[in-house]
C-alpha atoms as a PDB file:
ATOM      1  CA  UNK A   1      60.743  80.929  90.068  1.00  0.00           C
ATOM      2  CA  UNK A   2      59.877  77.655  90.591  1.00  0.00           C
ATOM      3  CA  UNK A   3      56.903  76.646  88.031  1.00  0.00           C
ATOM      4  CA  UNK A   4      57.831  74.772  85.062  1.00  0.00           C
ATOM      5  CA  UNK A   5      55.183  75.282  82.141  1.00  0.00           C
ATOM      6  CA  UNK A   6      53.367  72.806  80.460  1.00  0.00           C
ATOM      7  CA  UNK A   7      55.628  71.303  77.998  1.00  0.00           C
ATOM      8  CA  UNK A   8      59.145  72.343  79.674  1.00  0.00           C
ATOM      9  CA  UNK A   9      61.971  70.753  82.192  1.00  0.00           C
ATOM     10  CA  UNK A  10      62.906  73.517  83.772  1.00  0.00           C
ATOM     11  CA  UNK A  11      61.895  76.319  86.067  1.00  0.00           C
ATOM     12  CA  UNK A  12      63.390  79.834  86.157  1.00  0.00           C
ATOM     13  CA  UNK A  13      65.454  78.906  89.158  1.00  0.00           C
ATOM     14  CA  UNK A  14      66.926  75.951  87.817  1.00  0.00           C
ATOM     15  CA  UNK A  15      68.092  78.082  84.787  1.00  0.00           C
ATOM     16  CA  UNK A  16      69.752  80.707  86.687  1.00  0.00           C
ATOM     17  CA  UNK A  17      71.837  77.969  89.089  1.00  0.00           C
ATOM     18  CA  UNK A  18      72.537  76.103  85.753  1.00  0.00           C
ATOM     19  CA  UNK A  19      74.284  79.928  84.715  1.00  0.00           C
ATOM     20  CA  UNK A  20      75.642  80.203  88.031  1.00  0.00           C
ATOM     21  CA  UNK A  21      77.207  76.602  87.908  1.00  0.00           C
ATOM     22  CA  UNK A  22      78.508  76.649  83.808  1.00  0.00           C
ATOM     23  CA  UNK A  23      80.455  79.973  84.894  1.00  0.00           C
ATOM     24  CA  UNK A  24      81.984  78.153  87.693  1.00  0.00           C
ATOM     25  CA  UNK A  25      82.743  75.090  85.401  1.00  0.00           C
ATOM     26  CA  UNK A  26      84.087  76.656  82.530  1.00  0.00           C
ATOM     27  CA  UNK A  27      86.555  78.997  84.141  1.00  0.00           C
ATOM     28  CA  UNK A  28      87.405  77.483  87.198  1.00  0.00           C
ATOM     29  CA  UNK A  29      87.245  74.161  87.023  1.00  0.00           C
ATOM     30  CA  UNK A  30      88.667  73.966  83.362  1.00  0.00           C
ATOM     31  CA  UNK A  31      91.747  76.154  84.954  1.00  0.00           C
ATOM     32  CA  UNK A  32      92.131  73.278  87.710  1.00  0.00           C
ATOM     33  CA  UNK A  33      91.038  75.619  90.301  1.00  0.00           C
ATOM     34  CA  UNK A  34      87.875  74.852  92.915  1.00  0.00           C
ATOM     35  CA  UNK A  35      84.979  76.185  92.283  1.00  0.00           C
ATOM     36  CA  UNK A  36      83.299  79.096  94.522  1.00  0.00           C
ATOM     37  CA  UNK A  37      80.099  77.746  94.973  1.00  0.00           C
ATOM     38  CA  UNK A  38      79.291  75.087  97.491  1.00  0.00           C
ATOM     39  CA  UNK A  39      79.767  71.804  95.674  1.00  0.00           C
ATOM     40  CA  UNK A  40      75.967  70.521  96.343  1.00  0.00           C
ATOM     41  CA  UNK A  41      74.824  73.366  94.163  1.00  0.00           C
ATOM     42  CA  UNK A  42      76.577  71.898  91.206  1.00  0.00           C
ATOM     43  CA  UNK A  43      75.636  68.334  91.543  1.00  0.00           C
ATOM     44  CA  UNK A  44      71.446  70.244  91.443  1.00  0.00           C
ATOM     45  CA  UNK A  45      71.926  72.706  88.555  1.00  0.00           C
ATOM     46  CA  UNK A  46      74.423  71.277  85.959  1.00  0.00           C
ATOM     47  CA  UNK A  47      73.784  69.713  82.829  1.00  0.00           C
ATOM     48  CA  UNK A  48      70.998  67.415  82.910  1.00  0.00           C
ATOM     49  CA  UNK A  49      69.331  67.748  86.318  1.00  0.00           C
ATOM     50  CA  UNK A  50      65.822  67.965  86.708  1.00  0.00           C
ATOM     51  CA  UNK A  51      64.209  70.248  89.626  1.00  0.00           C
ATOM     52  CA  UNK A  52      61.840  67.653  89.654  1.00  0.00           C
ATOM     53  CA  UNK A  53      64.427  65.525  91.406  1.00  0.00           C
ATOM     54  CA  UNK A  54      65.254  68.109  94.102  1.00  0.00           C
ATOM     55  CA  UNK A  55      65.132  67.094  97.334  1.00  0.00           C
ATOM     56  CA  UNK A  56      64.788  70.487  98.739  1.00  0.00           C
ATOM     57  CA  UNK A  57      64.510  73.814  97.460  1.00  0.00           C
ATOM     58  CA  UNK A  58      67.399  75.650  96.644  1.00  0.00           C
ATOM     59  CA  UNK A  59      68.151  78.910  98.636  1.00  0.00           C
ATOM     60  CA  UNK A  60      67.197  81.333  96.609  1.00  0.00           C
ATOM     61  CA  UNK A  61      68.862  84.300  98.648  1.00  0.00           C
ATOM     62  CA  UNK A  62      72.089  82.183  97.888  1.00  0.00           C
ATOM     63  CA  UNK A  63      71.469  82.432  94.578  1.00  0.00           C
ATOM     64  CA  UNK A  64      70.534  85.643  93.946  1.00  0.00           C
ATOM     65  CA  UNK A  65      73.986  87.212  95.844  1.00  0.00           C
ATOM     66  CA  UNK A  66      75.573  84.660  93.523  1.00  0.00           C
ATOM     67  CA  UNK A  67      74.276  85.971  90.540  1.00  0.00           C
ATOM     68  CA  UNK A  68      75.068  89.441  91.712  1.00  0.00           C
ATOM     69  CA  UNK A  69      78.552  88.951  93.433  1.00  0.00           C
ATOM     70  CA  UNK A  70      80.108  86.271  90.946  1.00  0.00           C
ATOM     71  CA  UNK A  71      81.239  89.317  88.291  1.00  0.00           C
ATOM     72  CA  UNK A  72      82.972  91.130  90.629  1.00  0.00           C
ATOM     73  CA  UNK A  73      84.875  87.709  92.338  1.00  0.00           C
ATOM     74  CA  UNK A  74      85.448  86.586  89.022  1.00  0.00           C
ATOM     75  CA  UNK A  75      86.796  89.716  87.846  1.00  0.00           C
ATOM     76  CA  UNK A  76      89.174  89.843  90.580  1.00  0.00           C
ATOM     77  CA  UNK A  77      90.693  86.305  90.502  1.00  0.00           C
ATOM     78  CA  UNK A  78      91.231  87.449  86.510  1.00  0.00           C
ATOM     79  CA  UNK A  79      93.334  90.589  87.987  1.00  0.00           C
ATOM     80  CA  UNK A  80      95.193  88.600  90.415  1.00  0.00           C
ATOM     81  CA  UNK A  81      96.341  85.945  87.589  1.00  0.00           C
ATOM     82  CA  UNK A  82      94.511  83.057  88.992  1.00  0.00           C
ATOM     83  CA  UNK A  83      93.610  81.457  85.641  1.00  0.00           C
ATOM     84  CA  UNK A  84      97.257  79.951  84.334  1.00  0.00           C
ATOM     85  CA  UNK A  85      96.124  76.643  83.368  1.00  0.00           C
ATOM     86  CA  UNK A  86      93.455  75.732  81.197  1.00  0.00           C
ATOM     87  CA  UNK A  87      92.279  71.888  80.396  1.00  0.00           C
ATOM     88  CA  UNK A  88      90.315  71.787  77.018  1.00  0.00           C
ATOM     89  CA  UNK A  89      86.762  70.401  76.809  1.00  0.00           C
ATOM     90  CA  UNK A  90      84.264  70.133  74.505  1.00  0.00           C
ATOM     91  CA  UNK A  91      80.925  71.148  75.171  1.00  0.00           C
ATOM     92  CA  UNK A  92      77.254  69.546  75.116  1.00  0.00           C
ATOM     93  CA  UNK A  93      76.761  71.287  72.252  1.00  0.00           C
ATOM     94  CA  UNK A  94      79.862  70.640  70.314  1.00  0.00           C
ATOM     95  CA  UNK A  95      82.027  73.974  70.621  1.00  0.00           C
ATOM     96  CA  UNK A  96      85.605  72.638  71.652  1.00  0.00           C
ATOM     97  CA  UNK A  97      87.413  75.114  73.917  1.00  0.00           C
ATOM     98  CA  UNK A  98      90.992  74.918  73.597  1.00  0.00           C
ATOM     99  CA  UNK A  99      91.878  78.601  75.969  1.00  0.00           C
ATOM    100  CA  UNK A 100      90.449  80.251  78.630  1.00  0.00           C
ATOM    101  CA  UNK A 101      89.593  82.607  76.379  1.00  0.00           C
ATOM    102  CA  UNK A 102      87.346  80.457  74.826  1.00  0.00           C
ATOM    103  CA  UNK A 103      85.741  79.591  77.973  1.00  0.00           C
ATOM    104  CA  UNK A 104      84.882  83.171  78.552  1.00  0.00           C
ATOM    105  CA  UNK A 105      83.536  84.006  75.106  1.00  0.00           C
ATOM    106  CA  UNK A 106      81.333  80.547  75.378  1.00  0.00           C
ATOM    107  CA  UNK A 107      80.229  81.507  78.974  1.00  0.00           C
ATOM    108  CA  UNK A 108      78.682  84.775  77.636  1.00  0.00           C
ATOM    109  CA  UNK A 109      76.945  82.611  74.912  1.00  0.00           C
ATOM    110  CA  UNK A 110      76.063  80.251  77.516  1.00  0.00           C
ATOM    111  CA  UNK A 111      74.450  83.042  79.688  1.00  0.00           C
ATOM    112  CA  UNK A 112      72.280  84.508  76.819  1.00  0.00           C
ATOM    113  CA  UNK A 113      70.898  81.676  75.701  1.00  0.00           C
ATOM    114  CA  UNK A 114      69.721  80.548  79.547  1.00  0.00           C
ATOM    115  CA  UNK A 115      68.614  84.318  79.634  1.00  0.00           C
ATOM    116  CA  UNK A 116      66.675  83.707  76.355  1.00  0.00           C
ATOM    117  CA  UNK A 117      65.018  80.602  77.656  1.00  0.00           C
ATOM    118  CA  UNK A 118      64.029  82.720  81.334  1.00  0.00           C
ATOM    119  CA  UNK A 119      62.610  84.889  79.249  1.00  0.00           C
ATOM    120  CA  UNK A 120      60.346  82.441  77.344  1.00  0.00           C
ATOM    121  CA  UNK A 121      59.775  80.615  80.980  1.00  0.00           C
ATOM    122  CA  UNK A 122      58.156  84.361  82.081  1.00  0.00           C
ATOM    123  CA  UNK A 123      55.736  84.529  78.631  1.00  0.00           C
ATOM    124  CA  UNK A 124      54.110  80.826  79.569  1.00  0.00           C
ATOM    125  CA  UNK A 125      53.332  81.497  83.522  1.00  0.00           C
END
């Protein structure tokens, strides 16, 4: 989880915070609401932090009952009507989201493509 191969920036961990963090970003924050992830975990996995600059490793239990309990959460602040506002952004890469909807559909993009690069990150160790 926490090697980075010859020739990359990030680990395996960093990846699946950086997942963890966009999905927070994209649909909460862009809705005005707070995030529901402790705000030091953003500030080490979003765009353009190095694990090389940690100053501590991050809790990897944490993450992992993030990974597996953020669906659900998400899927029930969706049922309860949570998401009524939405502040448009364009991404690092250039998609402009102008709904929640969009937010969503780019998240899943978002989330394969991270997968994508784990996946590469397992081939090189």
């Amino acid at each position: 989880l926490l090697k980075i191969p010859v020739g990359r920036k990030n680990n395996i961990l960093w990846n699946l915070g950086h997942i963890i963090v966009t999905q927070q970003v994209l649909h909460y924050t862009l809705s005005r609401l707070e995030m529901r992830i402790p705000k030091e975990m953003a500030s080490m996995f979003r765009t353009g932090t190095d694990p090389e600059l940690w100053k501590e490793t991050p809790n990897i239990t944490e993450l992992k009952s993030l990974l597996l309990d953020m669906p659900d959460k998400f899927l029930e602040d969706y049922k309860n009507g949570l998401f009524k506002e939405f502040r448009p952004y364009k991404t690092s890469t250039g998609v402009e989201l102008n709904s929640f909807e969009d937010a969503v559909a780019f998240n899943f993009f978002h989330e394969g493509t991270h997968t994508g690069i784990i996946l590469g990150l397992i081939k090189k160790l």
